[in-house]
PDB file of N, CA and C in Angstrom:
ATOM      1  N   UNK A   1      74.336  86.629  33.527  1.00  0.00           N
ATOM      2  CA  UNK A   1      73.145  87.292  34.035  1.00  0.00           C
ATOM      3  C   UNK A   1      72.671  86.644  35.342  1.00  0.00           C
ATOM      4  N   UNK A   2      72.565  85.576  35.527  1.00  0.00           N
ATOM      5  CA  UNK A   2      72.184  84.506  36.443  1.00  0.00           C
ATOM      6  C   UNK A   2      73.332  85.394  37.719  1.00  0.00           C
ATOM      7  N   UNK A   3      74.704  84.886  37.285  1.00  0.00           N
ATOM      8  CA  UNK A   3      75.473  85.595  38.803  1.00  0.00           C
ATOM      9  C   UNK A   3      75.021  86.663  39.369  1.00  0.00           C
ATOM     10  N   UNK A   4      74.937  87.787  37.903  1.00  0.00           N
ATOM     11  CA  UNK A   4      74.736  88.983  38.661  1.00  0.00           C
ATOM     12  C   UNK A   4      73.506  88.842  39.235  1.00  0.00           C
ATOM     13  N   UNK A   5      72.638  88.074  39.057  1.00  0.00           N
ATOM     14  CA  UNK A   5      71.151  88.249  40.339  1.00  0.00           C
ATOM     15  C   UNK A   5      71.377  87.429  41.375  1.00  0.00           C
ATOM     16  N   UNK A   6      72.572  86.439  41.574  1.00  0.00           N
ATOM     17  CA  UNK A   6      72.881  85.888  42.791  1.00  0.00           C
ATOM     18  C   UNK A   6      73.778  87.039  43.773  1.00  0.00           C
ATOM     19  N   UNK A   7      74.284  87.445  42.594  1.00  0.00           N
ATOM     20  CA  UNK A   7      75.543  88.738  43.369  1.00  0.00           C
ATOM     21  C   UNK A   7      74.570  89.396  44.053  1.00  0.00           C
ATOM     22  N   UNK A   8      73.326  90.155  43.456  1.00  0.00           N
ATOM     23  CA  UNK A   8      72.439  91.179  43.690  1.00  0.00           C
ATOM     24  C   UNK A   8      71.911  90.569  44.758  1.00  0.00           C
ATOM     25  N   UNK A   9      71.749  89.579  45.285  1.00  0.00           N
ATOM     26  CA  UNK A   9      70.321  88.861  46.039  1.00  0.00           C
ATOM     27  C   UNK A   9      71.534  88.365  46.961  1.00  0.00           C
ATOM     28  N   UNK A  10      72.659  88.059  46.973  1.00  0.00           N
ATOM     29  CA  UNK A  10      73.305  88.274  48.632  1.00  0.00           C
ATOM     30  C   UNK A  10      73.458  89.521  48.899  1.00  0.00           C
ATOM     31  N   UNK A  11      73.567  90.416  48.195  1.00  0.00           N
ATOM     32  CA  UNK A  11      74.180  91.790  48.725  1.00  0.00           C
ATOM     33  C   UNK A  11      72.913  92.172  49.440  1.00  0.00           C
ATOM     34  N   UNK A  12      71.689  92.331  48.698  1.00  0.00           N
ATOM     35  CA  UNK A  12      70.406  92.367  49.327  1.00  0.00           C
ATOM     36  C   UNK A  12      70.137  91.906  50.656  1.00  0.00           C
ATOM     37  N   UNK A  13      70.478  90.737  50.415  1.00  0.00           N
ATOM     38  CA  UNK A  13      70.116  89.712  52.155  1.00  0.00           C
ATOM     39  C   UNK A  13      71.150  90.258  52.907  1.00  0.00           C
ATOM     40  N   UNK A  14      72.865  90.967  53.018  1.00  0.00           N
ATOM     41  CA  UNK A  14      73.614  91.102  53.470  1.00  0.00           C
ATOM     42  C   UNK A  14      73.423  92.268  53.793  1.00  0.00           C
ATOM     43  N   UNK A  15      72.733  93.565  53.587  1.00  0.00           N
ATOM     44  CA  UNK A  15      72.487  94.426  53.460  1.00  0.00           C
ATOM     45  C   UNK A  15      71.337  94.304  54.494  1.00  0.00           C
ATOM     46  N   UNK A  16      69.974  93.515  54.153  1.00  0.00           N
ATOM     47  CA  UNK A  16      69.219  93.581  55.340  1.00  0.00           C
ATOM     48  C   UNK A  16      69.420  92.916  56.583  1.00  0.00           C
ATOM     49  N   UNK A  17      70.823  92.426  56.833  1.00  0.00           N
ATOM     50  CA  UNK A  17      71.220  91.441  57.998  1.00  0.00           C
ATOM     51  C   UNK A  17      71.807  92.438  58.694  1.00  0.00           C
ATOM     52  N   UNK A  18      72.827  93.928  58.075  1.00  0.00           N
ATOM     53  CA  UNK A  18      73.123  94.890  58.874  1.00  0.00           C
ATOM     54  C   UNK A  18      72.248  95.385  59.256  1.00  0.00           C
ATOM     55  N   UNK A  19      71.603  95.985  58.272  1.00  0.00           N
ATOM     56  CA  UNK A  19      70.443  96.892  59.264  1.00  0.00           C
ATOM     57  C   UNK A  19      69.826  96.260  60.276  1.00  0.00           C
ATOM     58  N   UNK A  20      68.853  94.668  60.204  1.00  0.00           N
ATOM     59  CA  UNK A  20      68.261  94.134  61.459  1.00  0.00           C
ATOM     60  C   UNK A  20      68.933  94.217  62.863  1.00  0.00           C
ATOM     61  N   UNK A  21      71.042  93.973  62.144  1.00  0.00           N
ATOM     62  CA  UNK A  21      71.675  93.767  64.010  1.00  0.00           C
ATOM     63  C   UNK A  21      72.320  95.087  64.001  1.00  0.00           C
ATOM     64  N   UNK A  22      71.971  96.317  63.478  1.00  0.00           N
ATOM     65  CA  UNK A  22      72.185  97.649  63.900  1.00  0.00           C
ATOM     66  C   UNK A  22      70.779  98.302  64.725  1.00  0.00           C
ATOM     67  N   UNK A  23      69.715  97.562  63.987  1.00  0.00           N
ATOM     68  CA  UNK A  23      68.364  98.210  64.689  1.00  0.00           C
ATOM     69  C   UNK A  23      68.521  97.128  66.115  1.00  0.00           C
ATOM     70  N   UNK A  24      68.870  96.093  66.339  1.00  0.00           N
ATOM     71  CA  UNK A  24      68.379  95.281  67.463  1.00  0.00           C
ATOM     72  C   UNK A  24      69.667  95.893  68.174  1.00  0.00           C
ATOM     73  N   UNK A  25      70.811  95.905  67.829  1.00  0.00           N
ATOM     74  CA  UNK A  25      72.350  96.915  69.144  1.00  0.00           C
ATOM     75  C   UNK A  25      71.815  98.438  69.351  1.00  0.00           C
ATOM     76  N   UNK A  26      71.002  99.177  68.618  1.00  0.00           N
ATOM     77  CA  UNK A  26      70.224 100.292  69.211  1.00  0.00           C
ATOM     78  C   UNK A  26      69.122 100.077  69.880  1.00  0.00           C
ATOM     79  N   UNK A  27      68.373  99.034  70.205  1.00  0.00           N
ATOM     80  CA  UNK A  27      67.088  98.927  70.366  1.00  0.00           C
ATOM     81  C   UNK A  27      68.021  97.921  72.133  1.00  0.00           C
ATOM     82  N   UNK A  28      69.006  97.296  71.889  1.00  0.00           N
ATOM     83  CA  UNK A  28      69.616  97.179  73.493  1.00  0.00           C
ATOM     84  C   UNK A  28      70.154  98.029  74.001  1.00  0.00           C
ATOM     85  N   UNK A  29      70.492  99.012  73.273  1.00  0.00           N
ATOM     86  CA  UNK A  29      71.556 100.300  74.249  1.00  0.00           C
ATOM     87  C   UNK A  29      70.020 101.233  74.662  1.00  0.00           C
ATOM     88  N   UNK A  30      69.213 100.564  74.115  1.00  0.00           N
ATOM     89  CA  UNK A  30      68.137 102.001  74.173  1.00  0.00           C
ATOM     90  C   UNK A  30      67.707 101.011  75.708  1.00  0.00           C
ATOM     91  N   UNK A  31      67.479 100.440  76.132  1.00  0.00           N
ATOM     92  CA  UNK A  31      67.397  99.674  77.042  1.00  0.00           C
ATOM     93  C   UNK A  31      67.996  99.579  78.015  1.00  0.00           C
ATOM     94  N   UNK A  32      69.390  99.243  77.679  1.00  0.00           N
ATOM     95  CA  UNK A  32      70.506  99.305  78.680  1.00  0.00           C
ATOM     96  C   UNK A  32      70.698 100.903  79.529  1.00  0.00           C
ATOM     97  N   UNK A  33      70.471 101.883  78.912  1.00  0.00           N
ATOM     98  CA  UNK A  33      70.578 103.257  78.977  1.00  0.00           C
ATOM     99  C   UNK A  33      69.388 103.502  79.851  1.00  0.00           C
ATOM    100  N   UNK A  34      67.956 103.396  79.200  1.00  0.00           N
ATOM    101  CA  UNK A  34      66.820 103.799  80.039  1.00  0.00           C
ATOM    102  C   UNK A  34      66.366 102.600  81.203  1.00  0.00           C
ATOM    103  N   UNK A  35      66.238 101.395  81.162  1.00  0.00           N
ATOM    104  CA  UNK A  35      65.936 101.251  82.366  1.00  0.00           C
ATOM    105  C   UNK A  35      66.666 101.284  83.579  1.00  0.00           C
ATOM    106  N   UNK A  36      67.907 101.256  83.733  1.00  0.00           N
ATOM    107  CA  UNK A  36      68.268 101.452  85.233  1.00  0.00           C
ATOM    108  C   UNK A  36      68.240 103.092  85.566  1.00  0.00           C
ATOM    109  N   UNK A  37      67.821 104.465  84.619  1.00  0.00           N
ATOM    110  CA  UNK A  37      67.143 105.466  84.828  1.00  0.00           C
ATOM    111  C   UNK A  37      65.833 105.512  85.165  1.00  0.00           C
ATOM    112  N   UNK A  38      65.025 104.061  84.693  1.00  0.00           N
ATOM    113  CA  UNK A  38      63.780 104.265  85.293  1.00  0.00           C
ATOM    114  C   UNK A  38      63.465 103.421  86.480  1.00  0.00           C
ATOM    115  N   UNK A  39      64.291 102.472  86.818  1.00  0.00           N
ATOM    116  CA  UNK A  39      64.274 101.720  87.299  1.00  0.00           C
ATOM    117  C   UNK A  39      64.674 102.731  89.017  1.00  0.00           C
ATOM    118  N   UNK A  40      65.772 103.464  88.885  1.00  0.00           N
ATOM    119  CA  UNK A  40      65.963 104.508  89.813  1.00  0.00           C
ATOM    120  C   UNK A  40      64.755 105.406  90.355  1.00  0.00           C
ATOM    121  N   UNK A  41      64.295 105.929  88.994  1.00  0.00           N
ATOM    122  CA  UNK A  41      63.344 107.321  89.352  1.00  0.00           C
ATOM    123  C   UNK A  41      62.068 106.841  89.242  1.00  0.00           C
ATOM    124  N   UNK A  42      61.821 105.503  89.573  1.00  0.00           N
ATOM    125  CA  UNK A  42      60.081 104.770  89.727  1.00  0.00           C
ATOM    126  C   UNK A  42      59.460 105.521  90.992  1.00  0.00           C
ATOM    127  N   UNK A  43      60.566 105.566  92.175  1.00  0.00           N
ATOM    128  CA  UNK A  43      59.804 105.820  93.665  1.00  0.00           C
ATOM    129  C   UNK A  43      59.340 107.397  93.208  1.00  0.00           C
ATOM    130  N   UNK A  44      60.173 108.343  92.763  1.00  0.00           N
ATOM    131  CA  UNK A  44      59.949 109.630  92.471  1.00  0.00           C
ATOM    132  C   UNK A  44      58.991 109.826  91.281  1.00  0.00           C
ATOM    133  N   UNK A  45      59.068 109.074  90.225  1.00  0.00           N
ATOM    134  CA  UNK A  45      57.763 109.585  89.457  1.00  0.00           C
ATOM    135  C   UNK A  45      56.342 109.020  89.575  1.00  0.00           C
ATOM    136  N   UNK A  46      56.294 107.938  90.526  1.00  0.00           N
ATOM    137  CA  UNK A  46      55.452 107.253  90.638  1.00  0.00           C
ATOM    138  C   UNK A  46      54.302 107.701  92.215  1.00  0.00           C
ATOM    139  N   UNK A  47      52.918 107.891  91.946  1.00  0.00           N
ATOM    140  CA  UNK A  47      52.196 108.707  92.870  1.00  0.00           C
ATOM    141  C   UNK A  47      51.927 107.127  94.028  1.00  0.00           C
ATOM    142  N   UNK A  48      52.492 106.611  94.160  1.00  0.00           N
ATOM    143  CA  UNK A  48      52.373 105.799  95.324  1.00  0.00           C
ATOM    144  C   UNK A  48      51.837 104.690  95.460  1.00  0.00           C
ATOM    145  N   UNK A  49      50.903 104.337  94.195  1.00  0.00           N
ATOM    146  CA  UNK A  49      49.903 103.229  94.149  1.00  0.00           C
ATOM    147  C   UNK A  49      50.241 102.176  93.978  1.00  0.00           C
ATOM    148  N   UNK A  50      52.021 102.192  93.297  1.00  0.00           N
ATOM    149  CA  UNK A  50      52.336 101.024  92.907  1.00  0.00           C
ATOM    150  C   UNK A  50      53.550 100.241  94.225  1.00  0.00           C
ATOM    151  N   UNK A  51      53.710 101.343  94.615  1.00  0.00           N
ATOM    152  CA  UNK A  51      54.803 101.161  96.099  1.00  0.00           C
ATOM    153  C   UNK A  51      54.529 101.472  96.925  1.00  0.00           C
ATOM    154  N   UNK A  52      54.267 100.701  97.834  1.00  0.00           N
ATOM    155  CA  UNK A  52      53.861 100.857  99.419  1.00  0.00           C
ATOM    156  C   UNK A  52      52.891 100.444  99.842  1.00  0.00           C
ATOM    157  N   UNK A  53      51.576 100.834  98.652  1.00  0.00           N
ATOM    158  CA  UNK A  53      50.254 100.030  98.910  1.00  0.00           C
ATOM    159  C   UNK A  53      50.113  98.652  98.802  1.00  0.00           C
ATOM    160  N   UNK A  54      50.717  98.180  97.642  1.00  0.00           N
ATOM    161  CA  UNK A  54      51.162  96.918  97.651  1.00  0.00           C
ATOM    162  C   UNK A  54      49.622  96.649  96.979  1.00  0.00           C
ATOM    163  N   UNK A  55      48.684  97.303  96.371  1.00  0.00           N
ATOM    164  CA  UNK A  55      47.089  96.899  95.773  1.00  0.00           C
ATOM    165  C   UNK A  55      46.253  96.842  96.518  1.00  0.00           C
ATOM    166  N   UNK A  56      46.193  97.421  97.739  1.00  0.00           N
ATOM    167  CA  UNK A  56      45.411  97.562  98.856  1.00  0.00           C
ATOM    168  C   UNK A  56      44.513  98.864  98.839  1.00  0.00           C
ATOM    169  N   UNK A  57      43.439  98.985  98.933  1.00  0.00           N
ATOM    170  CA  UNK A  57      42.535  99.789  98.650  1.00  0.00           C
ATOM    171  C   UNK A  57      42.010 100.289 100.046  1.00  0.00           C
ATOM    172  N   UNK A  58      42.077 102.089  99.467  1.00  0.00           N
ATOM    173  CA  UNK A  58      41.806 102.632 101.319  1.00  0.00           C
ATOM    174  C   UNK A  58      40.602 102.259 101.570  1.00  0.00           C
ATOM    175  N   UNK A  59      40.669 102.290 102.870  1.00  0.00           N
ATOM    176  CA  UNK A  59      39.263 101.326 103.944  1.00  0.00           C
ATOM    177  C   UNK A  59      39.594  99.794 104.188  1.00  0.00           C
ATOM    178  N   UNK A  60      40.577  98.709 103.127  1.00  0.00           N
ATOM    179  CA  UNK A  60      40.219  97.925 103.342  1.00  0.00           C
ATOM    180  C   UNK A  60      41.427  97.789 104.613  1.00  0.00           C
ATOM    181  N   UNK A  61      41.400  96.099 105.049  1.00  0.00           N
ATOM    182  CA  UNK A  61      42.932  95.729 105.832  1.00  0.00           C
ATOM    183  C   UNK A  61      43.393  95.219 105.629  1.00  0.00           C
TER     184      UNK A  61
END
């Protein structure tokens, strides 16, 4: 009885060790994938405030 709850309780821990490094290799491709798409299309989706002005507020110099 004892094994089988050691058997049960690695399979358990072995079981939640896939899922954690299947969620963290989707959670880098999800990364790898979107930022150099956003990293591209910042100048185009972005209304200007963050590029070019540099935090400079109209009127000032």
């Amino acid at each position: 009885m004892l094994a089988l709850r050691r058997l049960r309780a690695f399979f358990r821990a072995f079981y939640a060790s896939i899922v954690m490094a299947l969620g963290l290799s989707a959670f880098a491709v999800l990364c790898l994938v979107w930022l150099p798409f956003a990293w591209i299309l910042r100048p185009l989706l972005s209304d200007g405030a963050e590029s070019g002005a540099h935090g400079r507020r109209i009127g000032r110099r």
